[in-house]
C-alpha atoms as a PDB file:
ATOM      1  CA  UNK A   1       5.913  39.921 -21.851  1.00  0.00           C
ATOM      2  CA  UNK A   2       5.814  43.921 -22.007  1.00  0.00           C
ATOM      3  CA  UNK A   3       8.493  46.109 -21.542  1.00  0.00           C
ATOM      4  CA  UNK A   4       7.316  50.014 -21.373  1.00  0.00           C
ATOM      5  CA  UNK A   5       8.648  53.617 -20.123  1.00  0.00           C
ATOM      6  CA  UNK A   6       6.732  56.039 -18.683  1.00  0.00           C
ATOM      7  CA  UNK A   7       6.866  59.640 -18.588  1.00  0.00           C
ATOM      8  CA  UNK A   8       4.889  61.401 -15.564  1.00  0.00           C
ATOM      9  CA  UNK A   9       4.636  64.890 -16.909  1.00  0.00           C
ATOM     10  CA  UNK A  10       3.187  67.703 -15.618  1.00  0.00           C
ATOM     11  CA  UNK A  11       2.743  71.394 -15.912  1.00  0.00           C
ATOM     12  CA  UNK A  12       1.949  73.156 -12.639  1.00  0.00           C
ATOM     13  CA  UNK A  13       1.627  77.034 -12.232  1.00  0.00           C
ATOM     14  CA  UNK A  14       2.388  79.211  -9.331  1.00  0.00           C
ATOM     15  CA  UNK A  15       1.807  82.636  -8.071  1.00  0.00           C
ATOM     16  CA  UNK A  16       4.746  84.627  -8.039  1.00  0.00           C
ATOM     17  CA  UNK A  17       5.263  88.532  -7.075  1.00  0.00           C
ATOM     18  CA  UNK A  18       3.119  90.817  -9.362  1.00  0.00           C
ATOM     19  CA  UNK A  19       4.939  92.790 -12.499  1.00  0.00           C
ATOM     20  CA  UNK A  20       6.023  96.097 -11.298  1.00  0.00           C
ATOM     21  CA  UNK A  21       4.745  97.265 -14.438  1.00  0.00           C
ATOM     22  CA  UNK A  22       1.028  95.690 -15.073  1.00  0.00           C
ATOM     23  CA  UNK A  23      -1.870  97.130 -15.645  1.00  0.00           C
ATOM     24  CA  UNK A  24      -3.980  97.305 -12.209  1.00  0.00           C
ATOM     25  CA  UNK A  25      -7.085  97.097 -13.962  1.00  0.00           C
ATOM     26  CA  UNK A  26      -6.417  94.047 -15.175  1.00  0.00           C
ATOM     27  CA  UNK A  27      -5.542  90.907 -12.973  1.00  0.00           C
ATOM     28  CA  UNK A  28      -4.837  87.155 -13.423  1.00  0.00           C
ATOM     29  CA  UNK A  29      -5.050  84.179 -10.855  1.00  0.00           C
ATOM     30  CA  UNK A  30      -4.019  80.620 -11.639  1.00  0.00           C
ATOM     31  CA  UNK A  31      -6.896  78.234 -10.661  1.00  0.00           C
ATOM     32  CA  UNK A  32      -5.306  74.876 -11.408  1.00  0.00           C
ATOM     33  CA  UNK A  33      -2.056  73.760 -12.731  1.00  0.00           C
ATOM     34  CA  UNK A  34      -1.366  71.801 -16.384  1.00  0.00           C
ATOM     35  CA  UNK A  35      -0.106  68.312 -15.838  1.00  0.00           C
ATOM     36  CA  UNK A  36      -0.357  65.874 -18.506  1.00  0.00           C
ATOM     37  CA  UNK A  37      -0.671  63.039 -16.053  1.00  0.00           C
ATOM     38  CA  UNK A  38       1.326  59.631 -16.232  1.00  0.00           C
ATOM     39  CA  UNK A  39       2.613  58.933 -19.983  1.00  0.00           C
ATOM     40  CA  UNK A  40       3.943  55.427 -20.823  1.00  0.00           C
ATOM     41  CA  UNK A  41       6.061  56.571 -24.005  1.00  0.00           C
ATOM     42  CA  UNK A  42       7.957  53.965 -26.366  1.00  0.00           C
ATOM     43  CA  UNK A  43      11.399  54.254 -26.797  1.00  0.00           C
ATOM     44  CA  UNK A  44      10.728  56.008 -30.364  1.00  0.00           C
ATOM     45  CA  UNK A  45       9.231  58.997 -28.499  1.00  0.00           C
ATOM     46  CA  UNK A  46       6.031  60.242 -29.741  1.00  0.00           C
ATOM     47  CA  UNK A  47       3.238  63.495 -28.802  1.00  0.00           C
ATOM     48  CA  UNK A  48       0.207  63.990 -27.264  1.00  0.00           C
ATOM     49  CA  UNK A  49      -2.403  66.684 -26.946  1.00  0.00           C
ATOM     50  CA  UNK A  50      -4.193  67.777 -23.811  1.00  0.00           C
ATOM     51  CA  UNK A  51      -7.341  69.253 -25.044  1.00  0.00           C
ATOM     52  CA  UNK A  52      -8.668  72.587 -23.224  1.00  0.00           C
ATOM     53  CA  UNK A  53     -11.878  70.231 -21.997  1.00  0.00           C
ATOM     54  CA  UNK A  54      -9.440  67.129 -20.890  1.00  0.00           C
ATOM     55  CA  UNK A  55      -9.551  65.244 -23.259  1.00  0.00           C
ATOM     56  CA  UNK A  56      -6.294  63.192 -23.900  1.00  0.00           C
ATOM     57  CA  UNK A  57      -4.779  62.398 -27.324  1.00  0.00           C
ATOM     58  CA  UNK A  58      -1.850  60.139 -27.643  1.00  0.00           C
ATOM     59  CA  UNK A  59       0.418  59.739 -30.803  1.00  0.00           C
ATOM     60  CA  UNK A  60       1.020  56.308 -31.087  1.00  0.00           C
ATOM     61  CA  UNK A  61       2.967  54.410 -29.092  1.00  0.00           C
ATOM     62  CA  UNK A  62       1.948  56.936 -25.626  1.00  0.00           C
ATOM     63  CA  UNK A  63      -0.630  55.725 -23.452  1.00  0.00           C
ATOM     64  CA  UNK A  64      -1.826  56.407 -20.219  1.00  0.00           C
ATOM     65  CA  UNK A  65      -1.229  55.264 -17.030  1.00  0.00           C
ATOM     66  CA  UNK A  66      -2.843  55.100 -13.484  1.00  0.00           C
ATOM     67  CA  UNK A  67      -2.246  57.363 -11.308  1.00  0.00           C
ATOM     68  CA  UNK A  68      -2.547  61.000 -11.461  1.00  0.00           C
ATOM     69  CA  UNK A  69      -5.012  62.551 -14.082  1.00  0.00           C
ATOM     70  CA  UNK A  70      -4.524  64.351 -16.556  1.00  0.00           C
ATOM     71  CA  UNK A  71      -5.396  67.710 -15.697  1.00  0.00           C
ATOM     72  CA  UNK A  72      -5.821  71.228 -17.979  1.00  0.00           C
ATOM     73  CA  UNK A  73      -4.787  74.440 -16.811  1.00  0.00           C
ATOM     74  CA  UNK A  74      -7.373  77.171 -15.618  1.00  0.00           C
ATOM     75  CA  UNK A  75      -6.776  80.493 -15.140  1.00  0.00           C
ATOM     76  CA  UNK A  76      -9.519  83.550 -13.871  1.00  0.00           C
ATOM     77  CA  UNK A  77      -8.909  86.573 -15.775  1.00  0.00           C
ATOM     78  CA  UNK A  78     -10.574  89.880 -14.012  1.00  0.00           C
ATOM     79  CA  UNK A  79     -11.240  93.251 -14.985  1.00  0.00           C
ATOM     80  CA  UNK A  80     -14.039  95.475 -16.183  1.00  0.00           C
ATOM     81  CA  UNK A  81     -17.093  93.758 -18.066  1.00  0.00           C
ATOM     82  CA  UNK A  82     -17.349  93.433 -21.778  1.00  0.00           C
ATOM     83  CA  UNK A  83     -13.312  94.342 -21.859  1.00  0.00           C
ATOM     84  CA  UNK A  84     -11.543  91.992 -24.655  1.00  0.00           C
ATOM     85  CA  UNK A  85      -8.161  90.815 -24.042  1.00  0.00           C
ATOM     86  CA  UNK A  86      -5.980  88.532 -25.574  1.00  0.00           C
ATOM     87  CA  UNK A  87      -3.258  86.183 -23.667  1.00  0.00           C
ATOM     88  CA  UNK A  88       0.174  85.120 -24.832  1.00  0.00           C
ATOM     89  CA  UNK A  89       2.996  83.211 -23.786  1.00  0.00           C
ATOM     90  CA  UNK A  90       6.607  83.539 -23.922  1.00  0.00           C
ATOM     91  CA  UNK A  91       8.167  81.579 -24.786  1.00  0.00           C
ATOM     92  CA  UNK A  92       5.821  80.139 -26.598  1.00  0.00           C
ATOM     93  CA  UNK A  93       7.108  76.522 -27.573  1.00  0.00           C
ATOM     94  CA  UNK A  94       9.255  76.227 -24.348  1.00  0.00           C
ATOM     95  CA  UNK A  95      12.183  73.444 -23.954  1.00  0.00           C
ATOM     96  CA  UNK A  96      11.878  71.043 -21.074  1.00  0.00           C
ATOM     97  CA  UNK A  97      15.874  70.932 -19.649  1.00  0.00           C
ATOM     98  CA  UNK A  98      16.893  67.790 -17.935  1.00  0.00           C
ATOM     99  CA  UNK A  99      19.547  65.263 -18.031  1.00  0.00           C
ATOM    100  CA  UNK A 100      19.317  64.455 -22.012  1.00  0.00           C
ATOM    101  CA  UNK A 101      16.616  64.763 -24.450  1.00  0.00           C
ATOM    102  CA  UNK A 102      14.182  68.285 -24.523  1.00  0.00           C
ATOM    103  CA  UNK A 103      10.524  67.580 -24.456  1.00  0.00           C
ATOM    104  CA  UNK A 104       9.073  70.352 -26.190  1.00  0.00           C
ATOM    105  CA  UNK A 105       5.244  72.444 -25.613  1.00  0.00           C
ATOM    106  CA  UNK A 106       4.804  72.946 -29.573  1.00  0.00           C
ATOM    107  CA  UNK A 107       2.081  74.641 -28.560  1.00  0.00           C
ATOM    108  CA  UNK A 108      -0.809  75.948 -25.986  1.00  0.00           C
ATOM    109  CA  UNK A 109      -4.699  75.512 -26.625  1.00  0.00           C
ATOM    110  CA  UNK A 110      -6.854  77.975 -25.175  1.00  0.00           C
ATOM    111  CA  UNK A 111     -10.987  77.607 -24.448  1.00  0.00           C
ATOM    112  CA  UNK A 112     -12.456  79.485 -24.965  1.00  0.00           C
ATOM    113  CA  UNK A 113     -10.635  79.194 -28.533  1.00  0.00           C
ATOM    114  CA  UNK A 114     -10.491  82.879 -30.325  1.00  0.00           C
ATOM    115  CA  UNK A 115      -7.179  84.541 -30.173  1.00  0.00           C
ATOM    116  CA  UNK A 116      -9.415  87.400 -28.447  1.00  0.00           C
ATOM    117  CA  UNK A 117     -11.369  86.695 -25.543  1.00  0.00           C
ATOM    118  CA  UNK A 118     -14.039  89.138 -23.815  1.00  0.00           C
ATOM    119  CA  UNK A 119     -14.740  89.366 -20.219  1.00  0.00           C
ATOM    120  CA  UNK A 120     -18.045  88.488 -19.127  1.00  0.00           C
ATOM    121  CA  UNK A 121     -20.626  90.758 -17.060  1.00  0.00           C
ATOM    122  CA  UNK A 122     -19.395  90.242 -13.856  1.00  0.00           C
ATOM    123  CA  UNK A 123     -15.794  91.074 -14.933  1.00  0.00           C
ATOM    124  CA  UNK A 124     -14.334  87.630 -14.793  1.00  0.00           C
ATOM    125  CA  UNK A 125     -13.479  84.803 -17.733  1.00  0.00           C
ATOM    126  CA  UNK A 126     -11.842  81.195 -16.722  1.00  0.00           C
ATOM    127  CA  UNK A 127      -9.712  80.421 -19.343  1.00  0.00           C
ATOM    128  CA  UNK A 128      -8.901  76.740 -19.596  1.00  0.00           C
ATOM    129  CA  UNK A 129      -5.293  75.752 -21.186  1.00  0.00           C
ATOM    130  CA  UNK A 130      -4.014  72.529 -22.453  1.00  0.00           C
ATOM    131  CA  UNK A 131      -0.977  72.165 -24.847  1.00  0.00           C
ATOM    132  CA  UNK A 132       0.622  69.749 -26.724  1.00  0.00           C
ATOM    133  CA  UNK A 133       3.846  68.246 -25.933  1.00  0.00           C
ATOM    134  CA  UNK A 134       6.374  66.383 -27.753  1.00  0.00           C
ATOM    135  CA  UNK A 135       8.906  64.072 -26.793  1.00  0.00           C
ATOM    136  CA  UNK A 136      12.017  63.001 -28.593  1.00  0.00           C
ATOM    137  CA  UNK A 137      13.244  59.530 -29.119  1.00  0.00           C
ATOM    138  CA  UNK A 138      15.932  59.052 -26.462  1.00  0.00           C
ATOM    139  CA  UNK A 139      14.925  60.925 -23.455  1.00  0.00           C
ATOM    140  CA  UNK A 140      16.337  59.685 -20.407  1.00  0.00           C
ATOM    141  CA  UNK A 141      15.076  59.556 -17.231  1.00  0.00           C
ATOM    142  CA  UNK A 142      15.202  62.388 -15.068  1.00  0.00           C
ATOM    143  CA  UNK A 143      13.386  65.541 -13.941  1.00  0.00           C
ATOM    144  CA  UNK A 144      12.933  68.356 -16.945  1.00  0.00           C
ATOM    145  CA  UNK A 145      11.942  71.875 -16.443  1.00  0.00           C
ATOM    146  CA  UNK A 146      11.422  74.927 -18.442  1.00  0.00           C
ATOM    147  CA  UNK A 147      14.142  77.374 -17.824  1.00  0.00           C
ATOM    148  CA  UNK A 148      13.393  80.514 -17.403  1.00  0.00           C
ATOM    149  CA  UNK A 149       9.804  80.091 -16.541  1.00  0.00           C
ATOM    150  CA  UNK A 150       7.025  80.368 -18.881  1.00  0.00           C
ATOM    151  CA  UNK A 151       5.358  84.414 -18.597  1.00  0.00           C
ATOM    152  CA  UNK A 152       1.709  84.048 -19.175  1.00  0.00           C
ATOM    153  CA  UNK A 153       0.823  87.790 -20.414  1.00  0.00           C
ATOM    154  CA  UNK A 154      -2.618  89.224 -21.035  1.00  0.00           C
ATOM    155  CA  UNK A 155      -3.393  92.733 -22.624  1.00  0.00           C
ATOM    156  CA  UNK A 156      -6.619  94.846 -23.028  1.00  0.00           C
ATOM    157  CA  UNK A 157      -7.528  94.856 -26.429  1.00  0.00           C
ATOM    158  CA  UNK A 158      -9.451  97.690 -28.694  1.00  0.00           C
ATOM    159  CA  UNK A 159      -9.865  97.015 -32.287  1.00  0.00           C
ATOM    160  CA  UNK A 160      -7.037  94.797 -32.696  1.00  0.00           C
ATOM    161  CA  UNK A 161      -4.988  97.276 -30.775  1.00  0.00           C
ATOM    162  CA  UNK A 162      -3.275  96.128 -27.594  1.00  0.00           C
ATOM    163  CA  UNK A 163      -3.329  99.067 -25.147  1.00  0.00           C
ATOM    164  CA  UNK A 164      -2.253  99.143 -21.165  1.00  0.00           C
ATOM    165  CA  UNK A 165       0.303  97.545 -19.540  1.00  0.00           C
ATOM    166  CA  UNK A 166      -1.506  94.511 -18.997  1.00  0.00           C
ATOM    167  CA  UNK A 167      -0.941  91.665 -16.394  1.00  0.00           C
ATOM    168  CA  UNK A 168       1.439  88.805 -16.262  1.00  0.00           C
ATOM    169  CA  UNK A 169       2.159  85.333 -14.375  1.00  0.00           C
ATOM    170  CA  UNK A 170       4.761  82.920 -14.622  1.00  0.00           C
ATOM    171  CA  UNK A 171       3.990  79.393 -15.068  1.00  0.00           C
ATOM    172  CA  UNK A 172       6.610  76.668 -14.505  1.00  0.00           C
ATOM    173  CA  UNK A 173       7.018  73.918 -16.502  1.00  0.00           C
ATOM    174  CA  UNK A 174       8.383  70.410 -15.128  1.00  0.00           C
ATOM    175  CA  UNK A 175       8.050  66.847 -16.396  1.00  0.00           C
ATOM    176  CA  UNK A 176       9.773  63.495 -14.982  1.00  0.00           C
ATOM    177  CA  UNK A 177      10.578  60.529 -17.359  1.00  0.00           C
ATOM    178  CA  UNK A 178      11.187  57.272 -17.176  1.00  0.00           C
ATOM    179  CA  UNK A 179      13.547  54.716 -19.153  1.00  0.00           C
ATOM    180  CA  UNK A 180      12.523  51.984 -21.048  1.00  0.00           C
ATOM    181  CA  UNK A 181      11.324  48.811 -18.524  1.00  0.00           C
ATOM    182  CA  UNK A 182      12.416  45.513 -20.231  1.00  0.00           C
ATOM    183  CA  UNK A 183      11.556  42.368 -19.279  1.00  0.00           C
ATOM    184  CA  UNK A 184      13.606  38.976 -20.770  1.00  0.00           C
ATOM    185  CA  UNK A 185      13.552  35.682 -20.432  1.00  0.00           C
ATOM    186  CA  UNK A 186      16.618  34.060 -19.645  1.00  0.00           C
ATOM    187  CA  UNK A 187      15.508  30.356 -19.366  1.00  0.00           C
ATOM    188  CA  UNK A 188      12.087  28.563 -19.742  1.00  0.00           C
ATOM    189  CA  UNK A 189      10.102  26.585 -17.183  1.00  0.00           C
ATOM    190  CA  UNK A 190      10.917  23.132 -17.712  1.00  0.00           C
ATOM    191  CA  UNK A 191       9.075  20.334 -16.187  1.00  0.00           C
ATOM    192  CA  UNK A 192      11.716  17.219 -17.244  1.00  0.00           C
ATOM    193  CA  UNK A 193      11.862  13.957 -18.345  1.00  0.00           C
ATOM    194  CA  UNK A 194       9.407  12.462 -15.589  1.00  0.00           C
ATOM    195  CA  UNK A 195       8.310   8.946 -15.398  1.00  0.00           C
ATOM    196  CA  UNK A 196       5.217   8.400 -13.061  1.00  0.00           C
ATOM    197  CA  UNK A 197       3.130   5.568 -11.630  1.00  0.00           C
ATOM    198  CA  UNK A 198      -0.020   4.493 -12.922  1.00  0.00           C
ATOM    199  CA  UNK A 199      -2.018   6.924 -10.680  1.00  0.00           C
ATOM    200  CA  UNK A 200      -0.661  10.022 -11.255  1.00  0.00           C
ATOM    201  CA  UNK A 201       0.247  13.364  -8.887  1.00  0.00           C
ATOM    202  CA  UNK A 202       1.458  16.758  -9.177  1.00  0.00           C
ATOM    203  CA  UNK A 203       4.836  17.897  -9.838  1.00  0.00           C
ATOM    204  CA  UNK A 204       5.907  21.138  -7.849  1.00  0.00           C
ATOM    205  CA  UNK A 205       8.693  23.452  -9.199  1.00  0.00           C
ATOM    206  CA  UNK A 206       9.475  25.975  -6.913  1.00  0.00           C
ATOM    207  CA  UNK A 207      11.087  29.676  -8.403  1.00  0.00           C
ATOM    208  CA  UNK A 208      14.431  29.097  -6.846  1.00  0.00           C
ATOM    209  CA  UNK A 209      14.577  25.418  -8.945  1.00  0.00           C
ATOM    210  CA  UNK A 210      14.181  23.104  -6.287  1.00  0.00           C
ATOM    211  CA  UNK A 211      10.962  20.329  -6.855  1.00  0.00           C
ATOM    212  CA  UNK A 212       9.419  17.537  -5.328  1.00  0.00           C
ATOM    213  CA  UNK A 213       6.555  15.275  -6.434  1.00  0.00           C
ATOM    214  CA  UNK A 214       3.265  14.467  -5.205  1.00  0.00           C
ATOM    215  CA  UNK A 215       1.696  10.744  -5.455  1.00  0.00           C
ATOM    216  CA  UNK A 216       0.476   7.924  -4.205  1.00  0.00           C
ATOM    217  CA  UNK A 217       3.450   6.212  -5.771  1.00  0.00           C
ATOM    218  CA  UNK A 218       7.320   7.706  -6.773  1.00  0.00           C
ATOM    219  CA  UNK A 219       8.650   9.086  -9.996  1.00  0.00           C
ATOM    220  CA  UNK A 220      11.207   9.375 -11.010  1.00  0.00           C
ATOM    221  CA  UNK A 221      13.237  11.431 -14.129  1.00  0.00           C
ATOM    222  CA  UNK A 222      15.500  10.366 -16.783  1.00  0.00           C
ATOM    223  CA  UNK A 223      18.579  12.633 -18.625  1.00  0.00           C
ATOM    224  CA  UNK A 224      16.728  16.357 -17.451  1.00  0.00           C
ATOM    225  CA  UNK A 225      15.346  17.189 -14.125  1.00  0.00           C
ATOM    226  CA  UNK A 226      12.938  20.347 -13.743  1.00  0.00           C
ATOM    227  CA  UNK A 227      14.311  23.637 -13.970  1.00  0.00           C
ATOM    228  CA  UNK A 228      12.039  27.392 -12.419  1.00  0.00           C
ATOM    229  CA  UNK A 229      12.057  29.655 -15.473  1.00  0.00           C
ATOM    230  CA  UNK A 230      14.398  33.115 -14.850  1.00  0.00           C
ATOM    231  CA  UNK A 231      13.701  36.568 -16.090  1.00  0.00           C
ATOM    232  CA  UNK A 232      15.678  39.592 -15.683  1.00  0.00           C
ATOM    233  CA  UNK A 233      14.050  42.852 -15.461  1.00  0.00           C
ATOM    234  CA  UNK A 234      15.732  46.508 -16.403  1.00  0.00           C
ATOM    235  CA  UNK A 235      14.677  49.975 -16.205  1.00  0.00           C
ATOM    236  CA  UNK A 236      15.342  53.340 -14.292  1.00  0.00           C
ATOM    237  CA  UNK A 237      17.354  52.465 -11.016  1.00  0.00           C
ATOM    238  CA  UNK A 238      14.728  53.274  -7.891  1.00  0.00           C
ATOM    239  CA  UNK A 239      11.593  52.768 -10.553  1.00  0.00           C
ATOM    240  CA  UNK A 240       8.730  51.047  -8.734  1.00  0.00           C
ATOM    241  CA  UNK A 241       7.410  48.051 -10.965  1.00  0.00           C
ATOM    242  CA  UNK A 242       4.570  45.845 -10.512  1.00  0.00           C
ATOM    243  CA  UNK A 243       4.648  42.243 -11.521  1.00  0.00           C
ATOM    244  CA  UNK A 244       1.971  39.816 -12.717  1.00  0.00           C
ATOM    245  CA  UNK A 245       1.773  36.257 -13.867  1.00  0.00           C
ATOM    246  CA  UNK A 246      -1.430  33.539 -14.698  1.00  0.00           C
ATOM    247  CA  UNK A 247      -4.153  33.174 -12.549  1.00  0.00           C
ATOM    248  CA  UNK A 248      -6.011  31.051 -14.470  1.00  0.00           C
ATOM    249  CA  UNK A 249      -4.567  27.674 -15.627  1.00  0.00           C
ATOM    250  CA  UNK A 250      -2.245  27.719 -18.663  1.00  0.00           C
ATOM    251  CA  UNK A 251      -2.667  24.403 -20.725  1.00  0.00           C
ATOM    252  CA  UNK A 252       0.353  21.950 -22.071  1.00  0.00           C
ATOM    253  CA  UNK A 253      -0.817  19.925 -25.369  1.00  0.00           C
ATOM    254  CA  UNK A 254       0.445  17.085 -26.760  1.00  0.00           C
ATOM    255  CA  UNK A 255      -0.222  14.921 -29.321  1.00  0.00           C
ATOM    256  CA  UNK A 256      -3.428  13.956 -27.457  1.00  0.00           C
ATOM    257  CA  UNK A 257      -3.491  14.824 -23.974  1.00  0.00           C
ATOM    258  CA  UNK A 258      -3.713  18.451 -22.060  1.00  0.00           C
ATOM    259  CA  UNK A 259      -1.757  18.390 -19.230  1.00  0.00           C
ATOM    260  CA  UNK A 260      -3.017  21.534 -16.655  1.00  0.00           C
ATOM    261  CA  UNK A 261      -0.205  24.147 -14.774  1.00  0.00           C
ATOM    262  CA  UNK A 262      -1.068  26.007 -12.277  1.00  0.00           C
ATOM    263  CA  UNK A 263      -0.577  27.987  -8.796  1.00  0.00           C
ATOM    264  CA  UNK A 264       2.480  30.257 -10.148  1.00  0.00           C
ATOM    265  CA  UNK A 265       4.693  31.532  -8.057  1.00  0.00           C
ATOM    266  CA  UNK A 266       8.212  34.109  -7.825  1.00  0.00           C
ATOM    267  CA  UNK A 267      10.721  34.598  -5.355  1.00  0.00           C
ATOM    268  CA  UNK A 268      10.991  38.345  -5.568  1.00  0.00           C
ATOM    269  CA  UNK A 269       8.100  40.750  -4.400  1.00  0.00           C
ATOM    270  CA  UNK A 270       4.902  41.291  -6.623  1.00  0.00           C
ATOM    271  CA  UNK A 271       5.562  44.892  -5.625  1.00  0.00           C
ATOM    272  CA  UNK A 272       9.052  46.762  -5.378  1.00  0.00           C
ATOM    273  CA  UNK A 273      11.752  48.773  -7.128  1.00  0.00           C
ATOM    274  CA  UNK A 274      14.179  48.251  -9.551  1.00  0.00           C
ATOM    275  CA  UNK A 275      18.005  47.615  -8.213  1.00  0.00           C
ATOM    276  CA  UNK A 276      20.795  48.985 -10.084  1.00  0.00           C
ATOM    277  CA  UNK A 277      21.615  46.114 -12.669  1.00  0.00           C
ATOM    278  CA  UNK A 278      18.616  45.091 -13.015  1.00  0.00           C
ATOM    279  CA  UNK A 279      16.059  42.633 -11.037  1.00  0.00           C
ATOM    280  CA  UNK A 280      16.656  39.170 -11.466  1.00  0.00           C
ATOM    281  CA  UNK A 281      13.690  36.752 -10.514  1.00  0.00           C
ATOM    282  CA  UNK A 282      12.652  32.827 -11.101  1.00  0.00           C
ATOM    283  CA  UNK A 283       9.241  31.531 -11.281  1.00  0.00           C
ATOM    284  CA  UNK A 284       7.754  28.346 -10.820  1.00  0.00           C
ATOM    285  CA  UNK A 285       4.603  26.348 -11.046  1.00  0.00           C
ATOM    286  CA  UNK A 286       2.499  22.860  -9.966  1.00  0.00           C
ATOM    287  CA  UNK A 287       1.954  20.377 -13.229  1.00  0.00           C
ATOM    288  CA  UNK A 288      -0.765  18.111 -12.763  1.00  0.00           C
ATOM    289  CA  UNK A 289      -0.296  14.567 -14.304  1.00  0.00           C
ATOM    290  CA  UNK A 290      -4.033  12.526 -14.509  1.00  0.00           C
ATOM    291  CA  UNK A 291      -3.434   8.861 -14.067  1.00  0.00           C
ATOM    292  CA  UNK A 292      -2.605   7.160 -17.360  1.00  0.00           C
ATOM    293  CA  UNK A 293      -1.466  10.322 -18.474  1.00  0.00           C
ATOM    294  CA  UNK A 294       0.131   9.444 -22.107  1.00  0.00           C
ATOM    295  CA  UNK A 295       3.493   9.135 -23.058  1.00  0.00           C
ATOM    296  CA  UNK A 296       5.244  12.401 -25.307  1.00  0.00           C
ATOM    297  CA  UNK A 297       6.030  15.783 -25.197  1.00  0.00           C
ATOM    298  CA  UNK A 298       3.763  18.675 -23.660  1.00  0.00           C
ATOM    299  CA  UNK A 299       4.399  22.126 -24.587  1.00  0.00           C
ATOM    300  CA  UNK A 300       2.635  25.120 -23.974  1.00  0.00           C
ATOM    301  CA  UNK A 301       3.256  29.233 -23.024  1.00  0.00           C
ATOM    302  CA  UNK A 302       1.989  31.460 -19.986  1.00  0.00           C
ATOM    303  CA  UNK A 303       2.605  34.703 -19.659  1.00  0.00           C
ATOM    304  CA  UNK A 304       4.320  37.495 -17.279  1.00  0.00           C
ATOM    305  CA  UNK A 305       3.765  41.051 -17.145  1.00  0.00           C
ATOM    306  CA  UNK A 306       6.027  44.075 -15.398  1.00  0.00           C
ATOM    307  CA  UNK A 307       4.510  47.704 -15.488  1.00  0.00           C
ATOM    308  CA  UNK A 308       5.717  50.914 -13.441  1.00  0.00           C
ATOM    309  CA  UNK A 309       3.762  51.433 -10.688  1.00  0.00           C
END
């Protein structure tokens, strides 16, 4: 079993109304927006760095999910050849608001990587940003945005000297997380106390506990009949979850004999959300008994995973 939480977060820029007081000889224009993609964070919280080139670096206990990459931020810079410049950010470790908890930028990487960067002969650098972003132990789910927005400044440079007005953009900041998923087992698949003929069969138990057998002659049980196994899945009310369980059959041993489940079922969708309260769900299986199957007990374990979707 796995129980995770993930954290979709993402940085995306937009163009808003120039500075009444820039520099018109020098101009910026966001190419792509900063989104750290989907983040599947432990309950502990942990960090991870976006490198400038891609290049994703989880603490432990982060890892990445499908669905939307990971992507850095780019952003043209134009004005006359050779110039230098340098770009800043203010704030420059901005707080992700939301519900509780503040994921943090502790701070932006820039590539090229000097703290003064030259524009090129034609008048135009692409500046590539990643950052890295921390997130405390305890963040519920929610949407969290940097408020006010982050002001992406850049300034002509001349010997270490800033000079001009320069030009600015702002860059919102906005991340989504998840809660914790948790998935428990509130009672195991249980197969009974079955007698059987001489030639064997297959015993069916079906997720909602009913059974039936299947033989060319009866059996019959003793003190326990079959029971479907139950799990009860929690996490973020509305949070799409994907559920998986054995393909392959899952052995029982005994003291001499392997007895052979198989064909797993559930009666709630492979594919759906969570409810408020959680998801309750059974799950059953087929156990195939040879003929002359010997007497004892057969015990064995299979396996069922839930991820966000």
């Amino acid at each position: 079993m796995k129980h995770w939480m993930l954290a979709s977060l993402m940085a995306l820029a937009s163009f808003l109304p120039a500075l009444a007081e820039e520099d018109p000889s020098l101009r910026l224009f966001r190419l792509q927006g900063l989104q750290f993609g989907n983040l599947v964070v432990d309950p502990s919280g942990g960090s991870v760095e976006l490198t400038p080139d891609g290049m994703l670096k989880p603490s432990p206990g982060i890892r990445l999910l499908e669905g939307p990459l990971a992507m850095v931020g780019r952003i043209s810079v134009e004005g006359a050849p050779g110039r230098r410049f340098r770009l800043e950010f203010d704030p420059a470790h901005p707080t992700l608001s939301g519900v509780a908890g503040s994921p943090r930028i502790e701070r932006f990487i820039l590539l090229p990587g000097e703290s003064v960067l030259t524009l090129d002969g034609t008048g135009r650098t692409e500046v590539r940003i990643g950052a890295v972003l921390d997130i405390p132990a305890g963040s519920y789910s929610g949407t969290y945005r940097a408020f006010p927005d982050v002001m992406v400044r850049a300034k002509f440079t001349d010997q270490g000297r800033e000079e001009g007005r320069g030009a600015a953009l702002f860059l919102p900041i906005q991340g989504t997380l998840r809660a914790p998923m948790s998935l428990n087992c509130l009672r195991s698949l249980y197969f009974g106390d079955v007698v059987t003929g001489a030639e064997g069969g297959a015993l069916r138990v079906q997720p909602d506990g009913t059974f039936f057998w299947t033989g060319a002659s009866p059996a019959r049980f003793l003190q326990r009949h079959p029971v479907a196994a139950r799990f009860v899945l929690r996490g973020a009310t509305g949070s799409g979850y994907s559920l998986r369980l054995p393909r392959e059959d899952v052995l029982l041993v005994g003291l001499t004999d392997e007895l052979h489940v198989r064909d797993f079922t559930t009666d709630t969708p492979w594919m759906g959300r969570i409810p408020a309260g959680g998801l309750e769900f059974g799950v059953g299986a087929t156990l195939a008994l040879p003929a002359n199957t010997s007497s004892g007990t057969y015990q064995g374990t299979f396996r069922v995973e839930v991820d966000y979707n």
